[in-house]
Protein backbone atom coordinates (compact mmCIF):
# COMPACT_ATOMS: atom_id res chain seq x y z
CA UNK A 1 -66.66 61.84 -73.27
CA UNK A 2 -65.42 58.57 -71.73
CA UNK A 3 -62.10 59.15 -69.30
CA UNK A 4 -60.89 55.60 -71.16
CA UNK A 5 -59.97 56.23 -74.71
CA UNK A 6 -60.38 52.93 -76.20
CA UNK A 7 -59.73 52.82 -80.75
CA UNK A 8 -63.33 51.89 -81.45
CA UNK A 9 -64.27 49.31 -83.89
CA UNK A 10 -66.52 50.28 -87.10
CA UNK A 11 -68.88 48.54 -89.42
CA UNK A 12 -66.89 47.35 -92.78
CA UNK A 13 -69.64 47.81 -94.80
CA UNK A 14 -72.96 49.81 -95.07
CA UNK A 15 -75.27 46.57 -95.74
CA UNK A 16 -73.19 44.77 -92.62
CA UNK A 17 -74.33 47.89 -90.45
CA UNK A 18 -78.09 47.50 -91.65
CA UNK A 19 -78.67 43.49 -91.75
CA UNK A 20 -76.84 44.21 -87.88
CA UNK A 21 -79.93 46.58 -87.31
CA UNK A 22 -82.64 44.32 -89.03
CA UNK A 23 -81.20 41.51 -87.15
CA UNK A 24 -81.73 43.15 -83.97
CA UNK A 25 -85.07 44.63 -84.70
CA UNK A 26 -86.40 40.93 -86.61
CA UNK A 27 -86.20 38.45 -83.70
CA UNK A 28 -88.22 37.24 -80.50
CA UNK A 29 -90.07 40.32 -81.10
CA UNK A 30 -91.30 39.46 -84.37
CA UNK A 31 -91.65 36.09 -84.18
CA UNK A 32 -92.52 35.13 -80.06
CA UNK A 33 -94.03 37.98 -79.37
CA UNK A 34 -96.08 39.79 -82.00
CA UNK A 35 -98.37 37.15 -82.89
CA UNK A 36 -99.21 36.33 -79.40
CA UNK A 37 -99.85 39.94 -78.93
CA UNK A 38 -101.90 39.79 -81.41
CA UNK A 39 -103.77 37.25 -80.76
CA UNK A 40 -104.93 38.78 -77.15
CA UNK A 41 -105.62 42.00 -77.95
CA UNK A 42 -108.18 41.33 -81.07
CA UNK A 43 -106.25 40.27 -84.41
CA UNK A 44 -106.79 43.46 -86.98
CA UNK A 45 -107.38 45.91 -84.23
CA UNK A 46 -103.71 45.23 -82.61
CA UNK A 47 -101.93 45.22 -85.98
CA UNK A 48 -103.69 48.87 -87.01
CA UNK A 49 -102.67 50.66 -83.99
CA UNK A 50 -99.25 48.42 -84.18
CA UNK A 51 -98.65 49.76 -87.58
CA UNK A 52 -99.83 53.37 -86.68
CA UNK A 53 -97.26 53.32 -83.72
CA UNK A 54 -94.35 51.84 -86.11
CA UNK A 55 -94.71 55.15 -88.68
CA UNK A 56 -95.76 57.91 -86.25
CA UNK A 57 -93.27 56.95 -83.07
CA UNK A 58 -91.08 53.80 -84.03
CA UNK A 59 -89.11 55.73 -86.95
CA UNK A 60 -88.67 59.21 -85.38
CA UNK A 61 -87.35 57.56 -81.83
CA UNK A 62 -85.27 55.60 -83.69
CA UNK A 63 -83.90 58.42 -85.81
CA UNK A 64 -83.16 59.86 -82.17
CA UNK A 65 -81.37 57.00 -81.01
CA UNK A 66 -79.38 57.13 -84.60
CA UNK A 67 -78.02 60.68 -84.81
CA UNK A 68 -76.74 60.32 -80.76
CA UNK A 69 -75.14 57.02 -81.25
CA UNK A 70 -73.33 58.44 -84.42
CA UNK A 71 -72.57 62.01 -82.86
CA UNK A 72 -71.12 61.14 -79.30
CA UNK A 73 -69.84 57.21 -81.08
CA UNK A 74 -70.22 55.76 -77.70
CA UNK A 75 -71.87 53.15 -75.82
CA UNK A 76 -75.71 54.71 -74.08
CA UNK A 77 -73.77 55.55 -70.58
CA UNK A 78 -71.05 57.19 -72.32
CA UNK A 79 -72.99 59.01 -74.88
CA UNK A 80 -76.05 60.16 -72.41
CA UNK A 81 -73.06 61.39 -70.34
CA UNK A 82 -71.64 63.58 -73.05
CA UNK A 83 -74.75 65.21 -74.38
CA UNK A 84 -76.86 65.51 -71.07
CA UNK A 85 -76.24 66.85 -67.99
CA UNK A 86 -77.20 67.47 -64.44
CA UNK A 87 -79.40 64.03 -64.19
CA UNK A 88 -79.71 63.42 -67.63
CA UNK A 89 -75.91 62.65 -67.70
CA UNK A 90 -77.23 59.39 -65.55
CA UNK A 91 -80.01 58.16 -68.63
CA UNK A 92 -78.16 55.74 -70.17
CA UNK A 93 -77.44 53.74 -67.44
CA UNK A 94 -81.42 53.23 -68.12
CA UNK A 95 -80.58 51.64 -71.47
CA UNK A 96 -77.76 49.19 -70.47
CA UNK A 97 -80.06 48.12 -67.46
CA UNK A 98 -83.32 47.51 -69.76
CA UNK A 99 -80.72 45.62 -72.22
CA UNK A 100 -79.75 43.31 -69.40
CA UNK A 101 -83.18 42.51 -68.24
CA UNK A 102 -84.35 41.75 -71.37
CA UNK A 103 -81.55 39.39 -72.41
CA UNK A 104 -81.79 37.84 -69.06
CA UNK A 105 -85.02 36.21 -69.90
CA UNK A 106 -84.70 36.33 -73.34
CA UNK A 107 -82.61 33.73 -73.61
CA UNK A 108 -84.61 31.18 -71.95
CA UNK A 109 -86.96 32.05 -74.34
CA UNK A 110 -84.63 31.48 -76.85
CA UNK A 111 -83.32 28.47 -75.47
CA UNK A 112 -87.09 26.55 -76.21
CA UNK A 113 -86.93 27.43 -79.49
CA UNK A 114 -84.03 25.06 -80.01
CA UNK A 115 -85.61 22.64 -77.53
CA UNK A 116 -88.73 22.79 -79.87
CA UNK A 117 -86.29 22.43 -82.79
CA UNK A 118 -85.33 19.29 -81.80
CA UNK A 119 -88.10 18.14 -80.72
CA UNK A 120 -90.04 18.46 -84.42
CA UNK A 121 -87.40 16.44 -85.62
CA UNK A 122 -87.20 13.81 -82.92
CA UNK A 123 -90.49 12.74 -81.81
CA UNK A 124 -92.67 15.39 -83.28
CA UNK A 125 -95.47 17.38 -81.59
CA UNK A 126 -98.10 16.86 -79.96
CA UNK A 127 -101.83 17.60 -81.29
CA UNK A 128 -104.13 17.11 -78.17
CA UNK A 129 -103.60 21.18 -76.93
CA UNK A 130 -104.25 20.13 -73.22
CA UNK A 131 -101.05 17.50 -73.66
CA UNK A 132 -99.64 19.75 -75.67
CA UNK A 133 -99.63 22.72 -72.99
CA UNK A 134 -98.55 19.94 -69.95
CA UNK A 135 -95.48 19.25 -72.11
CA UNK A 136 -94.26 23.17 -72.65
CA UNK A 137 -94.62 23.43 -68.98
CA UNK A 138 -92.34 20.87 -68.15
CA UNK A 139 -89.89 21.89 -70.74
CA UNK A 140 -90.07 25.64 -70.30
CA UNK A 141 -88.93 25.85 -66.27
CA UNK A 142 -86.35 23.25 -64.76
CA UNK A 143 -82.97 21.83 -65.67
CA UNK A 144 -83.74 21.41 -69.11
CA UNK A 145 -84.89 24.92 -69.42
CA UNK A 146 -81.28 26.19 -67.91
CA UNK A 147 -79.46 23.78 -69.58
CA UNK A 148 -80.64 25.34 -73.24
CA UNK A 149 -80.23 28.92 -71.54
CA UNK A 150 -76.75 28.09 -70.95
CA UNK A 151 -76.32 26.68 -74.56
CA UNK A 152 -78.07 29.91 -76.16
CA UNK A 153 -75.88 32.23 -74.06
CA UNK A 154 -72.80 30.83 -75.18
CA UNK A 155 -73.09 31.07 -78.59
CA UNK A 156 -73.82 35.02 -78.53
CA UNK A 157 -70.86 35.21 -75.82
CA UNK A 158 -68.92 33.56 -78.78
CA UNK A 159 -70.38 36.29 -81.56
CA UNK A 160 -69.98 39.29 -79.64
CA UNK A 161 -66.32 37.99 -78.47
CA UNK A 162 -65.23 38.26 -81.45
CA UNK A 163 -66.29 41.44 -82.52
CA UNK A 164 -68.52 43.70 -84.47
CA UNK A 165 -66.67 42.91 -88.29
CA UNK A 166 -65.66 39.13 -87.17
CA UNK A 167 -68.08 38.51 -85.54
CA UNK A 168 -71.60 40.49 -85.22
CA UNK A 169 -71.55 41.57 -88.64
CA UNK A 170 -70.41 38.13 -90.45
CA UNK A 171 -73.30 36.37 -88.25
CA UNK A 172 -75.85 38.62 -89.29
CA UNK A 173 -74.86 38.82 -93.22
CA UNK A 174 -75.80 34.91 -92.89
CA UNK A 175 -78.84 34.80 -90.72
CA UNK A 176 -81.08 38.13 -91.75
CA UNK A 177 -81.48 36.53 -95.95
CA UNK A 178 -81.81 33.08 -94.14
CA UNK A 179 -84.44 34.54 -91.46
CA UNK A 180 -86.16 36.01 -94.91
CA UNK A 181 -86.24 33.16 -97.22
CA UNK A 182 -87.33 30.61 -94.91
CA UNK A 183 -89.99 32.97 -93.63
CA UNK A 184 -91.25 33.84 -97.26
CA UNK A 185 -91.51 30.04 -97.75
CA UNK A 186 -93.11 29.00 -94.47
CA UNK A 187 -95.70 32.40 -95.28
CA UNK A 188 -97.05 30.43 -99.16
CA UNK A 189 -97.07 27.11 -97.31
CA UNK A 190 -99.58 28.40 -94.93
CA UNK A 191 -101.59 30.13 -97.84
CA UNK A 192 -102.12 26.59 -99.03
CA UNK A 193 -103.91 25.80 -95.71
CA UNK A 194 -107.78 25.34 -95.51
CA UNK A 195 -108.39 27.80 -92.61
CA UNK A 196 -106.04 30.42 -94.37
CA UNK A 197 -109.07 32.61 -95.68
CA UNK A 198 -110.71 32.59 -92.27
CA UNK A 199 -107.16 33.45 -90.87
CA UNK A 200 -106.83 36.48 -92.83
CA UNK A 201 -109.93 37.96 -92.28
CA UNK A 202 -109.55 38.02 -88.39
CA UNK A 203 -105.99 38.96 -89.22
CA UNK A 204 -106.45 41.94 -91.38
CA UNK A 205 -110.29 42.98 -91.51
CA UNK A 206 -110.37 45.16 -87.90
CA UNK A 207 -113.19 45.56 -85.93
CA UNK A 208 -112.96 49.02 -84.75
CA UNK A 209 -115.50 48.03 -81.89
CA UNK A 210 -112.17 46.23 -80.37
CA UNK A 211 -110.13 49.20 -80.53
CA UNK A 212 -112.96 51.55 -79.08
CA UNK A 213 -113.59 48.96 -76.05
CA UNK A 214 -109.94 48.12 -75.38
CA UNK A 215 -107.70 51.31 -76.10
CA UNK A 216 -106.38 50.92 -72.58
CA UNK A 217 -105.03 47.31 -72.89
CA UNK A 218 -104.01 47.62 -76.32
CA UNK A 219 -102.09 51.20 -76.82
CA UNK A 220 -99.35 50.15 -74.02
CA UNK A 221 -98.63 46.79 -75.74
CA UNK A 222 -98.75 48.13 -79.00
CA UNK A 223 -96.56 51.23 -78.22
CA UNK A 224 -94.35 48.50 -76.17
CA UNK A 225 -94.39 45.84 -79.34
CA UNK A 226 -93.15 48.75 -81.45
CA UNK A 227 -90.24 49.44 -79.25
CA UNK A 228 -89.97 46.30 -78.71
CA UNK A 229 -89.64 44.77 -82.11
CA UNK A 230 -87.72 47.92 -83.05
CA UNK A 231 -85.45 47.22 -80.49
CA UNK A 232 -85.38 50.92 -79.27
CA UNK A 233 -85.58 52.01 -75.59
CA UNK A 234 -83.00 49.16 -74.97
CA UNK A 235 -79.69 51.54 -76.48
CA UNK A 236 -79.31 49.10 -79.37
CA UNK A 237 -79.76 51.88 -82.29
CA UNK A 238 -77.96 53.87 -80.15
CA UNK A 239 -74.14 51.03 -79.95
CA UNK A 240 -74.69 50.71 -83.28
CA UNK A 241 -74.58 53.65 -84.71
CA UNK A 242 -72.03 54.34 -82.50
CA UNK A 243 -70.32 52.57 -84.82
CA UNK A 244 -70.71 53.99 -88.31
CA UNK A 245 -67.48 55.31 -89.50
CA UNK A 246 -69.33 57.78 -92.27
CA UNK A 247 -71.87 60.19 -93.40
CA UNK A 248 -74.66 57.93 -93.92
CA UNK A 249 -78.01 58.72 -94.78
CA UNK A 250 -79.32 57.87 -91.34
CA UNK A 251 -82.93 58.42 -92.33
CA UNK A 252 -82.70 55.74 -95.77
CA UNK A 253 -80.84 53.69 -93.27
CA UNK A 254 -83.78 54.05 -90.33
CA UNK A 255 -86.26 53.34 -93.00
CA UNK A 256 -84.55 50.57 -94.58
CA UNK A 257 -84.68 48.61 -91.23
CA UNK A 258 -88.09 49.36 -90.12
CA UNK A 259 -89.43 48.38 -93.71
CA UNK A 260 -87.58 44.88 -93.20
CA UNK A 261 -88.88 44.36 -89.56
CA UNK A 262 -92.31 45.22 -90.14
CA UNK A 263 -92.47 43.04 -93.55
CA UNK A 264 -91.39 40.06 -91.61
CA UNK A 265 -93.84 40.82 -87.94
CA UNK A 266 -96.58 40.75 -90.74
CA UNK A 267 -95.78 37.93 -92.49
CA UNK A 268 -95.09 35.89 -89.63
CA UNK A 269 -98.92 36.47 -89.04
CA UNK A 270 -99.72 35.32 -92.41
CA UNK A 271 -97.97 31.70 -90.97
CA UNK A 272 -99.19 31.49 -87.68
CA UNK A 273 -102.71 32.53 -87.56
CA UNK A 274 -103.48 30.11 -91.21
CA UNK A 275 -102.26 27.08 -89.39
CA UNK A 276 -104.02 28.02 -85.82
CA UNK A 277 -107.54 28.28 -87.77
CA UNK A 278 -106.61 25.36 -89.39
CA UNK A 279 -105.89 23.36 -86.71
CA UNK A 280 -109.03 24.86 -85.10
CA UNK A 281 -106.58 26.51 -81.99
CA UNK A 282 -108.11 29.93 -80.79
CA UNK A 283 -105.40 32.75 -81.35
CA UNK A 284 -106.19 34.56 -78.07
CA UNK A 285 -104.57 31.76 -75.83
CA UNK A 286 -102.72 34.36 -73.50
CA UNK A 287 -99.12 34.04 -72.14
CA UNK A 288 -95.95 33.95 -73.40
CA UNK A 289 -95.69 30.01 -74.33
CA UNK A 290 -98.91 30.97 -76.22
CA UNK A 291 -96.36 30.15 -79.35
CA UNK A 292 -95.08 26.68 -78.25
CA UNK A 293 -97.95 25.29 -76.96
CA UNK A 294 -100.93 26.83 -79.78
CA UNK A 295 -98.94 26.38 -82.33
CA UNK A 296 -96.91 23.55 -81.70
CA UNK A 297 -100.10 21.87 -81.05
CA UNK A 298 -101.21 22.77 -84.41
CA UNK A 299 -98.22 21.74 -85.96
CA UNK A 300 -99.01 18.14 -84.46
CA UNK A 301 -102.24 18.29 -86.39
CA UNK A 302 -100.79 19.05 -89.84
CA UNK A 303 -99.60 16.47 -92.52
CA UNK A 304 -95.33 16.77 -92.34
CA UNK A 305 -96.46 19.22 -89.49
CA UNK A 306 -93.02 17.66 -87.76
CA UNK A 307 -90.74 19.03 -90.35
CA UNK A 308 -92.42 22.76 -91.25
CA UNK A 309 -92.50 23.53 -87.41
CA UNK A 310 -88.70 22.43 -87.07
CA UNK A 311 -88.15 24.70 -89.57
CA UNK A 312 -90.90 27.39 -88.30
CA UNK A 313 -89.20 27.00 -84.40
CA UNK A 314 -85.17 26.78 -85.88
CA UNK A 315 -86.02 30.28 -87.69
CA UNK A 316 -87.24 31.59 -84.58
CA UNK A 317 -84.02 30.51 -82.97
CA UNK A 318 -81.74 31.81 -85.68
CA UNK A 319 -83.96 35.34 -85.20
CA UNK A 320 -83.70 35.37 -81.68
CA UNK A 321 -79.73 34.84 -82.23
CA UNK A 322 -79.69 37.94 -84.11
CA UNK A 323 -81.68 39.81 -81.82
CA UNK A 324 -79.29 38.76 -78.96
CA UNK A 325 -76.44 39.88 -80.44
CA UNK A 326 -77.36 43.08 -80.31
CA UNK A 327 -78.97 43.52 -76.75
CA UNK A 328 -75.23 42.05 -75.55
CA UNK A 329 -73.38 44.66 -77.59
CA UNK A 330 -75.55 47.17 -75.70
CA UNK A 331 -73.74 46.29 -72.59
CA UNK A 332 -70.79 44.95 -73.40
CA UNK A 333 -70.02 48.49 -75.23
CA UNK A 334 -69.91 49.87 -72.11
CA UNK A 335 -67.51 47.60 -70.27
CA UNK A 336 -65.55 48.06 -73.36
CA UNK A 337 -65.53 51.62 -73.60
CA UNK A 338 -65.67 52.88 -70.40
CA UNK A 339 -64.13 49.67 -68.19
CA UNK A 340 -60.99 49.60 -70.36
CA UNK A 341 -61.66 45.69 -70.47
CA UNK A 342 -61.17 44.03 -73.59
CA UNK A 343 -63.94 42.70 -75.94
CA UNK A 344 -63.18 38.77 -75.42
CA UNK A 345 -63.42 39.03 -71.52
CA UNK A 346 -65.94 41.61 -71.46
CA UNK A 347 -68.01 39.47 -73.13
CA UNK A 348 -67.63 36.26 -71.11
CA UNK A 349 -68.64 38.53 -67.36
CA UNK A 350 -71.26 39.90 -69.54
CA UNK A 351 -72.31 36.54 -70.76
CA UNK A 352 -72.25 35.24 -67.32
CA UNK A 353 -73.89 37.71 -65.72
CA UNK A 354 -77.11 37.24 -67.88
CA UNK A 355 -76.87 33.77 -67.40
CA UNK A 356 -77.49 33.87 -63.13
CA UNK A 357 -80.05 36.60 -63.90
CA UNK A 358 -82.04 34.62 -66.31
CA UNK A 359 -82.05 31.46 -64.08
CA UNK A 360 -85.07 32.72 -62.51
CA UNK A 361 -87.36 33.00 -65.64
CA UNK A 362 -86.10 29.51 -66.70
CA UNK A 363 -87.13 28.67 -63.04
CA UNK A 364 -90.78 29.76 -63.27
CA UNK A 365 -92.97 31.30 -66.47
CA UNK A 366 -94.13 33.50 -62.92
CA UNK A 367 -90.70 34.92 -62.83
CA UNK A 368 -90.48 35.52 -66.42
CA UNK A 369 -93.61 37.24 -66.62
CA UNK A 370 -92.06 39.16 -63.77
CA UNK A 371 -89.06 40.20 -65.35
CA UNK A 372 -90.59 41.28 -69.26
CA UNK A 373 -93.86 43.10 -68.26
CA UNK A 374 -91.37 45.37 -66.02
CA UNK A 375 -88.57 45.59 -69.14
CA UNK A 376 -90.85 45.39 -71.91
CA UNK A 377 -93.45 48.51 -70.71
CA UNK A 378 -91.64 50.12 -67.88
CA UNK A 379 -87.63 50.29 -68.58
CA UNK A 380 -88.12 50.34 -72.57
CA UNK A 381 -90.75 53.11 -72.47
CA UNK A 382 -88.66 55.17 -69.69
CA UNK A 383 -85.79 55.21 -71.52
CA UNK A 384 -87.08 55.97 -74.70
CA UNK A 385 -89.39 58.68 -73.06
CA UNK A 386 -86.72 60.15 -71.61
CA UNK A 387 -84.11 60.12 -74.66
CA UNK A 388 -86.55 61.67 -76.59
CA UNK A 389 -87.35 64.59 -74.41
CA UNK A 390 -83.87 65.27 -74.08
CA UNK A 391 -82.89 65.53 -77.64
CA UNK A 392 -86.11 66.70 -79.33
CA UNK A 393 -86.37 70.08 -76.50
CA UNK A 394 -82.78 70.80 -75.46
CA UNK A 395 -81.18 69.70 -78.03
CA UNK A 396 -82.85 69.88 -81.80
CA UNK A 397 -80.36 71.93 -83.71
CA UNK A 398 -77.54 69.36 -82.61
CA UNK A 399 -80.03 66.40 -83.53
CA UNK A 400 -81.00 68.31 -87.03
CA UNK A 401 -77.57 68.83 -88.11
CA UNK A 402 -76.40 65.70 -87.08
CA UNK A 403 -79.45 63.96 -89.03
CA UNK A 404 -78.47 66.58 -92.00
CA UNK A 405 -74.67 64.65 -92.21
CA UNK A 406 -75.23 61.97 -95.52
CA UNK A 407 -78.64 64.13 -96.49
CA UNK A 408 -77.68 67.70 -96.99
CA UNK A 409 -80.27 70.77 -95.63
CA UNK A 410 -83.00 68.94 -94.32
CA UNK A 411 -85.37 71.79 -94.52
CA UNK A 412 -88.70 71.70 -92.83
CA UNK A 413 -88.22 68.42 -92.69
CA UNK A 414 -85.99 68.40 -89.57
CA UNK A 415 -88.62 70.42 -87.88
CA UNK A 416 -91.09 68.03 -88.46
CA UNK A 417 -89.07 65.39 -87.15
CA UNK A 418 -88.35 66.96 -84.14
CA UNK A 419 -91.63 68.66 -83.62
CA UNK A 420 -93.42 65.09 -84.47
CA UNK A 421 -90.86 63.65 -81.94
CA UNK A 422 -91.42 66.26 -79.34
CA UNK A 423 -95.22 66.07 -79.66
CA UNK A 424 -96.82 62.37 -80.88
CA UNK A 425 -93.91 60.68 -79.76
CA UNK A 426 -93.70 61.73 -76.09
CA UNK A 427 -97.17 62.01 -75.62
CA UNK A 428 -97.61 57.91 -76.95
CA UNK A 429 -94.86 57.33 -74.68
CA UNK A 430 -96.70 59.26 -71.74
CA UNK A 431 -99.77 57.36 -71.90
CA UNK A 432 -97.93 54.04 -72.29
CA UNK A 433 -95.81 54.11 -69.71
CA UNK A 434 -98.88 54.98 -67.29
CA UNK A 435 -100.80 52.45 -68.74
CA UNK A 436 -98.28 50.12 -68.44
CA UNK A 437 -97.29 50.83 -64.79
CA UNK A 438 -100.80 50.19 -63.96
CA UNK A 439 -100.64 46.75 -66.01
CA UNK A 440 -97.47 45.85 -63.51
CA UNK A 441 -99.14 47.04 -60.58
CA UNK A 442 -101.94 44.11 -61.43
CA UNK A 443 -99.87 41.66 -62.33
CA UNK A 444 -98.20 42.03 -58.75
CA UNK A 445 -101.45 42.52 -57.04
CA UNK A 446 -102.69 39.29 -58.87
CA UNK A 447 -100.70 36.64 -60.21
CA UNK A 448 -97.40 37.05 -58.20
CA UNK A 449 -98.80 37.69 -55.10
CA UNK A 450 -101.07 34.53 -55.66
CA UNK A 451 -97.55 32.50 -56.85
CA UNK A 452 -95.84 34.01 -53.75
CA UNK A 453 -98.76 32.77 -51.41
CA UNK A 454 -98.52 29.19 -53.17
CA UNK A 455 -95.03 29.33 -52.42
């Protein structure tokens, strides 16, 4: 237990706790992300092992992350600390540190979906892709790119300030139905589209071929676009449950959130891939401004194309809000609860502290790449990996009864949560975390040491 004994804060109600978990798991990861990821490692094939890795490791890791949060109701440093020990007492620090990366760069991400906000409803966007991809460059990296980074950063200083009821769970009880609604609209819109039938098929008809040539590049990103999207390995689930104040049904709660994020990843592909086909864009454009410049390219191309990607870009920012929320919580928990610092002023040095650290990635798309491929399938795998062993083989019959609190005797279903953990889980994990080492180790051997050379 924490030496500081701080009175800890607690969700008022059940649906604030869950649109607070949905919020974090629908964001960047659904919207920036997936469909790029997608998009480079073959459509269907991607979503089929995505989907595979959601139900088989996404919802028993996060039942992990769950039951500790709840039992220990601390922050990932103070709750690794009281279940572990020897060097598993150190784990968490894992979680806060992946938390911090991410946000880091995160928020420069997040900071050109407002700039591509406003820019739908000033000037509107460009079709010609090659123009198109010359303007994200100069308005992803440079003043302009701080400057929004700065903006972003505040306003989830400001939410997490004021605290999980008056602030993280009022925000999110306004932007998860908005992120919903306007995504469920934008989704028919782009069934209207004339390369919508085309888009589907490469969307949802897989080519097994692609998964049998490319299991190596697509396991780690899918495994890493689960946790990702899920928001696990970053000690999210884990602050947040920290918080629940009564027997829930932790496993009607887990599913309730995963069924929400995974509805809106997939829909989001039923928006972006209709109006890439119809704007004639190839969906395999790599990189992470794959989103801005494809697609905002194709919005240029479209009749009112302004206004629906104002509204397509503002709903990314409004996700990524919600996501953001949560990864600052993460780490702000700890300064809270084992610091002895109060929430206001924890969250400002938090706030801060991301802001230098992300000044980098709004520097140079390089440096971003830098910072995510190392967060995204090193430091989120690791952790997760690691919280799972620990739990699932040392300590299943606290993790069972824990899980049983809300639910009653489990039966063998406990044991075939923890086996299925213990097993599938850490064995996904395994592989992906080689894999994705090995993925790192190129991109340094390739396109940072040939950006360090052009320095």
């Amino acid at each position: 237990m924490s030496s500081v004994e701080v009175p800890r804060e607690q969700w008022a109600t059940r649906i604030g706790f869950i649109f607070a978990a949905v919020g974090s798991a629908v964001g960047l990861g659904n919207i920036w992300r997936f469909p790029f990821q997608v998009g480079q490692e073959g459509g269907a094939a991607f979503l089929v092992m995505y989907l595979m890795f959601i139900v088989a490791v996404g919802f028993p890791a996060m039942l992990v992350e769950f039951v500790v949060g709840r039992y220990t109701e601390r922050n990932p440093v103070g709750a690794l600390r009281e279940i572990g020990s020897g060097a598993w007492r150190y784990v968490g620090w894992i979680f806060v540190a992946t938390g911090f990366v991410i946000l880091s760069y995160y928020s420069v991400v997040a900071g050109w979906t407002i700039r591509y906000t406003i820019l739908g409803l000033q000037d509107g966007y460009i079709a010609d892709a090659g123009e198109a991809e010359a303007q994200f460059v100069t308005l992803a990296s440079g003043l302009d790119a701080i400057a929004l980074h700065a903006v972003f950063m505040l306003a989830v200083i400001v939410i997490v300030g004021a605290g999980i009821k008056r602030g993280i769970e009022l925000a999110v009880k306004v932007m998860v139905p908005a992120i919903i609604l306007i995504t469920i609209g934008l989704a028919i819109y782009a069934a209207t589209l004339e390369g919508a039938s085309e888009a589907y098929a490469y969307y949802l008809a897989p080519e097994w071929s692609v998964i049998a040539a490319n299991w190596t590049s697509i396991l780690p990103a899918a495994a890493g676009q689960a946790f990702f999207t899920l928001s696990l390995g970053m000690g999210v689930m884990i602050t947040y449950a920290s918080y629940l104040g009564e027997n829930r049904n932790l496993a009607e709660d887990g599913a309730i959130v995963i069924g929400f994020d995974t509805a809106i990843a997939f829909v989001t592909g039923l928006i972006v891939f209709p109006v890439l086909f119809t704007a004639g864009v190839d969906p395999a454009d790599p990189g992470a401004g794959a989103i801005f410049v494809s697609l905002a390219a194709a919005f240029g191309d479209l009749t009112l194309g302004w206004l629906i990607g104002a509204v397509f870009f503002g709903t990314v920012a409004i996700a990524a809000l919600s996501s953001a929320i949560s990864l600052m919580e993460v780490v702000v928990s700890y300064v809270v609860d084992e610091r002895d610092v109060n929430r206001p002023t924890a969250a400002v040095v938090v706030g801060g502290g991301l802001f230098v650290l992300g000044i980098p990635s709004a520097y140079d798309l390089v440096l971003l790449d830098l910072f995510d491929l190392f967060a995204d399938q090193i430091l989120l795998v690791l952790g997760g990996l690691l919280l799972v062993v620990l739990v699932s083989w040392f300590l299943s019959d606290l993790a069972i009864a824990e899980l049983e609190r809300g639910i009653g005797d489990l039966g063998w279903y406990g044991s075939a949560w923890i086996w299925l953990a213990r097993t599938l889980v850490v064995l996904v994990l395994i592989v992906a975390l080689v894999l994705g080492i090995l993925d790192y180790v190129e991109f340094l051997t390739g396109p940072f040491s040939e950006w360090l050379a052009d320095l």
